[in-house]
Protein backbone atom coordinates (compact mmCIF):
# COMPACT_ATOMS: atom_id res chain seq x y z
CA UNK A 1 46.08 7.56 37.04
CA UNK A 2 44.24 4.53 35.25
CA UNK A 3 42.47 4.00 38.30
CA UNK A 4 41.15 7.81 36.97
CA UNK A 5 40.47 6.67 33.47
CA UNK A 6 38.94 3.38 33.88
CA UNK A 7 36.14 5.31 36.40
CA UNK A 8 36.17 8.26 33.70
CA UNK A 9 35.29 5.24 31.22
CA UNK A 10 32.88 3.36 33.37
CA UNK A 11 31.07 6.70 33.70
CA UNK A 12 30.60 7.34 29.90
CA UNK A 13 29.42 3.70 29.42
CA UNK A 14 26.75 4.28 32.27
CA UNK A 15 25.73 7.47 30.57
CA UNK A 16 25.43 5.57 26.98
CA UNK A 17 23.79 2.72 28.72
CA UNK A 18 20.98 5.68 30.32
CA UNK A 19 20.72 7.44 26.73
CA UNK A 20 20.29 4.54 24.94
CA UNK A 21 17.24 2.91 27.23
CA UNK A 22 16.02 6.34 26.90
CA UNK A 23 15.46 6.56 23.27
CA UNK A 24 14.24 2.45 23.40
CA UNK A 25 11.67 4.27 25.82
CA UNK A 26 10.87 6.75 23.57
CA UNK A 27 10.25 4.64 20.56
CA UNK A 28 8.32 2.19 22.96
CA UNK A 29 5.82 5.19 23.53
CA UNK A 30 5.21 5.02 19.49
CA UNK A 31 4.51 1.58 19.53
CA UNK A 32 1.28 0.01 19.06
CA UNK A 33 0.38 -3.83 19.50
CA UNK A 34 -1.46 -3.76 16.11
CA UNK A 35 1.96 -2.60 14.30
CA UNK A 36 3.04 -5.38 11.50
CA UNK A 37 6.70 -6.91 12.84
CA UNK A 38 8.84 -7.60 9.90
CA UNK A 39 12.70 -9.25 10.14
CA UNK A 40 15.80 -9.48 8.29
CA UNK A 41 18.34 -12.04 8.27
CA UNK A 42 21.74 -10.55 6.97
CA UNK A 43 24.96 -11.47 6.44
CA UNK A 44 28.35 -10.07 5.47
CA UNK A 45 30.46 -11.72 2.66
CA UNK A 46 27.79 -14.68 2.71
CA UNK A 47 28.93 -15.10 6.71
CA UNK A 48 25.77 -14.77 8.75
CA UNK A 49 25.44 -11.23 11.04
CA UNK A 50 21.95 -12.00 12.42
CA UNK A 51 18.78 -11.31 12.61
CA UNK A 52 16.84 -7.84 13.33
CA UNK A 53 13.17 -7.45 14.24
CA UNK A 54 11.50 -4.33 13.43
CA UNK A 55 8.29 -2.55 14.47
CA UNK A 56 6.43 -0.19 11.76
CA UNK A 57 4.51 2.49 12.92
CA UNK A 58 1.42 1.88 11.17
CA UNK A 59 -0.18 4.18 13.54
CA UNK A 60 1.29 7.11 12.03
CA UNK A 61 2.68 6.63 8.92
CA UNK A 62 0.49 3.77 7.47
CA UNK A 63 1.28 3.59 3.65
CA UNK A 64 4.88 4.12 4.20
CA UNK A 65 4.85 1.21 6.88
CA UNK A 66 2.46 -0.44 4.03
CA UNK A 67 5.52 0.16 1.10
CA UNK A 68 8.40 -0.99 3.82
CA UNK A 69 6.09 -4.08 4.88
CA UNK A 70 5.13 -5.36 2.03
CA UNK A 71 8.91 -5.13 0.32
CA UNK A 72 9.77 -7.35 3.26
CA UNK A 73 7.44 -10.31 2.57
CA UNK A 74 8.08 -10.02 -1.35
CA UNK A 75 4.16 -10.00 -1.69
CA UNK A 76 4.39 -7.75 -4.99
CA UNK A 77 6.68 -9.96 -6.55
CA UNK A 78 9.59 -7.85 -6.02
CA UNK A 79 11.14 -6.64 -2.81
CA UNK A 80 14.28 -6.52 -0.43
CA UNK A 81 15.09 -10.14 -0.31
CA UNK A 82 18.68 -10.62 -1.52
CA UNK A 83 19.50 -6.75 -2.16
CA UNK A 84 22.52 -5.36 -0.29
CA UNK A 85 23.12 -2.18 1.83
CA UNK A 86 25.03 -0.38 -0.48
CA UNK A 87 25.98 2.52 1.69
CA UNK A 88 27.36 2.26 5.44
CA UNK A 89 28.61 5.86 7.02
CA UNK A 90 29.89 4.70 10.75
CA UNK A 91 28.49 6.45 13.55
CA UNK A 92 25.35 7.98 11.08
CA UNK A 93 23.70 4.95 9.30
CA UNK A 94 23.37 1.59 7.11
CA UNK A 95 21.84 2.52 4.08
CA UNK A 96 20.02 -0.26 2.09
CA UNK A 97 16.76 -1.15 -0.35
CA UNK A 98 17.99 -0.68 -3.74
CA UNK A 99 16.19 -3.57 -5.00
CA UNK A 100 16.65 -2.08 -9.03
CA UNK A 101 19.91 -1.29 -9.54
CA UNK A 102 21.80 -2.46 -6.37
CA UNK A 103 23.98 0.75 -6.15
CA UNK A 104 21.93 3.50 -4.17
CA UNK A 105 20.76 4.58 -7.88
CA UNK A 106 17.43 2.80 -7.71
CA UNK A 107 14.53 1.89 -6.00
CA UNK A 108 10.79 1.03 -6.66
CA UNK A 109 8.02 1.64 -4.36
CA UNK A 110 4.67 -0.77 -4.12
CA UNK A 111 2.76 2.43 -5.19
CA UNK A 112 5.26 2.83 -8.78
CA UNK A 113 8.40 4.72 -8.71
CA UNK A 114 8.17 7.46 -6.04
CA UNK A 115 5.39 8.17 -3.77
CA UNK A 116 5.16 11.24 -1.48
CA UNK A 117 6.38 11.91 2.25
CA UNK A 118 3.33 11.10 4.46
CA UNK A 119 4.54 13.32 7.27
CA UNK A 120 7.45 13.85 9.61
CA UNK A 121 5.85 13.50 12.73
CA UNK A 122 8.35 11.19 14.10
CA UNK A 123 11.86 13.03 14.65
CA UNK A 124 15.71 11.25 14.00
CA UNK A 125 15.90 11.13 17.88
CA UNK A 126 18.47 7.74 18.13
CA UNK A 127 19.98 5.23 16.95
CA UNK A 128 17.78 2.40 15.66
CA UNK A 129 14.90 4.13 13.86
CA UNK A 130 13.47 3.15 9.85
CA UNK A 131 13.47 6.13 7.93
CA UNK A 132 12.91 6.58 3.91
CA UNK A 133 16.13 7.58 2.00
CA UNK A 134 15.35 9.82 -0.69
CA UNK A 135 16.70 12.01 -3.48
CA UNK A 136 14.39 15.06 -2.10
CA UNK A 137 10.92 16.38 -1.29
CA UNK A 138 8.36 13.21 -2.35
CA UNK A 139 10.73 11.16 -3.43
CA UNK A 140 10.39 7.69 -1.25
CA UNK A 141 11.06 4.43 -2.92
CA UNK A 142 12.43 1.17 -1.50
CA UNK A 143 15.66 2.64 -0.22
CA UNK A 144 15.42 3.07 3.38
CA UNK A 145 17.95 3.80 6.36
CA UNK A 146 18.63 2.48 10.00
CA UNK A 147 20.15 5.30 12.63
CA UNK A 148 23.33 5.09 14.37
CA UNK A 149 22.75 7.96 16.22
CA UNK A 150 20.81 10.92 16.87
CA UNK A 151 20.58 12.91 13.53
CA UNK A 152 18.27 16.14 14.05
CA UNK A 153 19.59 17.21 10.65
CA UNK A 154 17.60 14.25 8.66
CA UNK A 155 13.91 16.10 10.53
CA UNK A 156 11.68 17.32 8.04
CA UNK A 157 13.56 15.66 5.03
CA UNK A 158 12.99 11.69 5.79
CA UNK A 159 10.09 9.83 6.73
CA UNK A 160 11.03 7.76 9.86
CA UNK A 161 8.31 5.13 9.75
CA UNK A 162 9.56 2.73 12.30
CA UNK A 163 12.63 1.13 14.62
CA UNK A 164 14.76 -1.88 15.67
CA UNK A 165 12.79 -4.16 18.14
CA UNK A 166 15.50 -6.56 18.76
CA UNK A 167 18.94 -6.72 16.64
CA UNK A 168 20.97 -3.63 17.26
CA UNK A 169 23.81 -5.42 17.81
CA UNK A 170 23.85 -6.92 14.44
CA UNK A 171 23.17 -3.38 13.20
CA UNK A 172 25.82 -2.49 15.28
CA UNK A 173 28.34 -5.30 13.89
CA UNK A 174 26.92 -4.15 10.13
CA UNK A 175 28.29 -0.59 11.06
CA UNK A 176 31.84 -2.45 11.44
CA UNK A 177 31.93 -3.33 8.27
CA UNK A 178 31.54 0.59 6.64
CA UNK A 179 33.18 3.48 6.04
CA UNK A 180 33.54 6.78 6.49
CA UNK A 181 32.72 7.16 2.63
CA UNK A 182 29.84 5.00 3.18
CA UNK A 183 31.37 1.59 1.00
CA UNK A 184 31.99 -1.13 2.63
CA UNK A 185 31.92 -5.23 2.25
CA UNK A 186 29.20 -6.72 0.82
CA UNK A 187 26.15 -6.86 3.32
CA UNK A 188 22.95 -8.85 2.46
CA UNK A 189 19.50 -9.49 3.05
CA UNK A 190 19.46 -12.72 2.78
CA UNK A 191 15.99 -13.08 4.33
CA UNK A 192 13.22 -10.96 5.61
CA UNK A 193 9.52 -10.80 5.85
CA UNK A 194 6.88 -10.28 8.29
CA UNK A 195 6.50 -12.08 12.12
């Protein structure tokens, strides 16, 4: 009877293993070698996590890449450095970018407070992918969100304007630390900017 479960288990890990390459593959088809590579460094209750590289598709969604880009490297004299992801839903996604009020009440764009949703052309297909947070139709700020999973529901409604090169396993090691209510210890950006 184990013998049954452990191949049962071996099974679903091959079949994770396939869907996960799959959407890499798929988000490898978006990419472009002009797209600007940013990074953060983060770490949980000031122990470091890691770092994660991400691509920003430029190509299709170029002032939202712009916004996310240039809150990385701090360029405006404001941006993501030290801010926290505030929210952290297992399974769904680690929500971050409040760089105003550090609660998921904020945010402030490089354009002013709010600029509009440039399109939806890229779907919620995976875990891994950049997309805006919002508080409805043109609504983007600095608050942002990094998949878990799959999450057709978020098409049409969030901007996904790029994905996790290299890092999910510190993503995956952030979604450790949340909750099904989204709180969680206190995660940090304690570095981040552009490669």
């Amino acid at each position: 009877m184990a013998d049954s479960f452990k191949r049962r288990f071996e099974e679903c890990q091959q079949n994770l293993s396939e869907l996960q390459r799959a959407h890499v593959s798929l988000a490898a088809e978006l990419s472009k070698e002009t797209n600007p590579v940013v990074y953060f460094e983060v770490s949980a209750d000031d122990e470091p996590l890691g770092h994660i590289t991400m691509e920003l598709f430029s190509n299709i969604v170029p002032r939202t890449a712009e916004n996310f880009r240039a809150l990385c490297t701090g360029e405006k004299g404001f941006g993501f450095k030290n801010s926290i992801f505030h929210r952290i839903v297992p399974d769904f996604v680690c929500q971050g970018g409040d760089i105003t009020r550090h609660d998921g009440t904020g945010g402030r764009s490089i354009y002013g407070d709010a600029f509009e949703d440039e399109n939806f052309e890229v779907k919620h297909t995976g875990p891994g992918l950049l997309s805006m947070a919002n508080r409805g139709r043109d609504t983007n700020n600095s608050q942002f969100f990094i998949t878990l999973k799959k999450a057709e529901h978020l098409d049409f409604k969030h901007v996904v304007f790029g994905f996790v090169k290299d890092g999910m396993d510190v993503v995956k090691k952030m979604e450790s630390f949340g909750s099904p209510k989204g709180l969680m210890n206190r995660i940090v950006i304690t570095d981040c900017g552009q490669i």
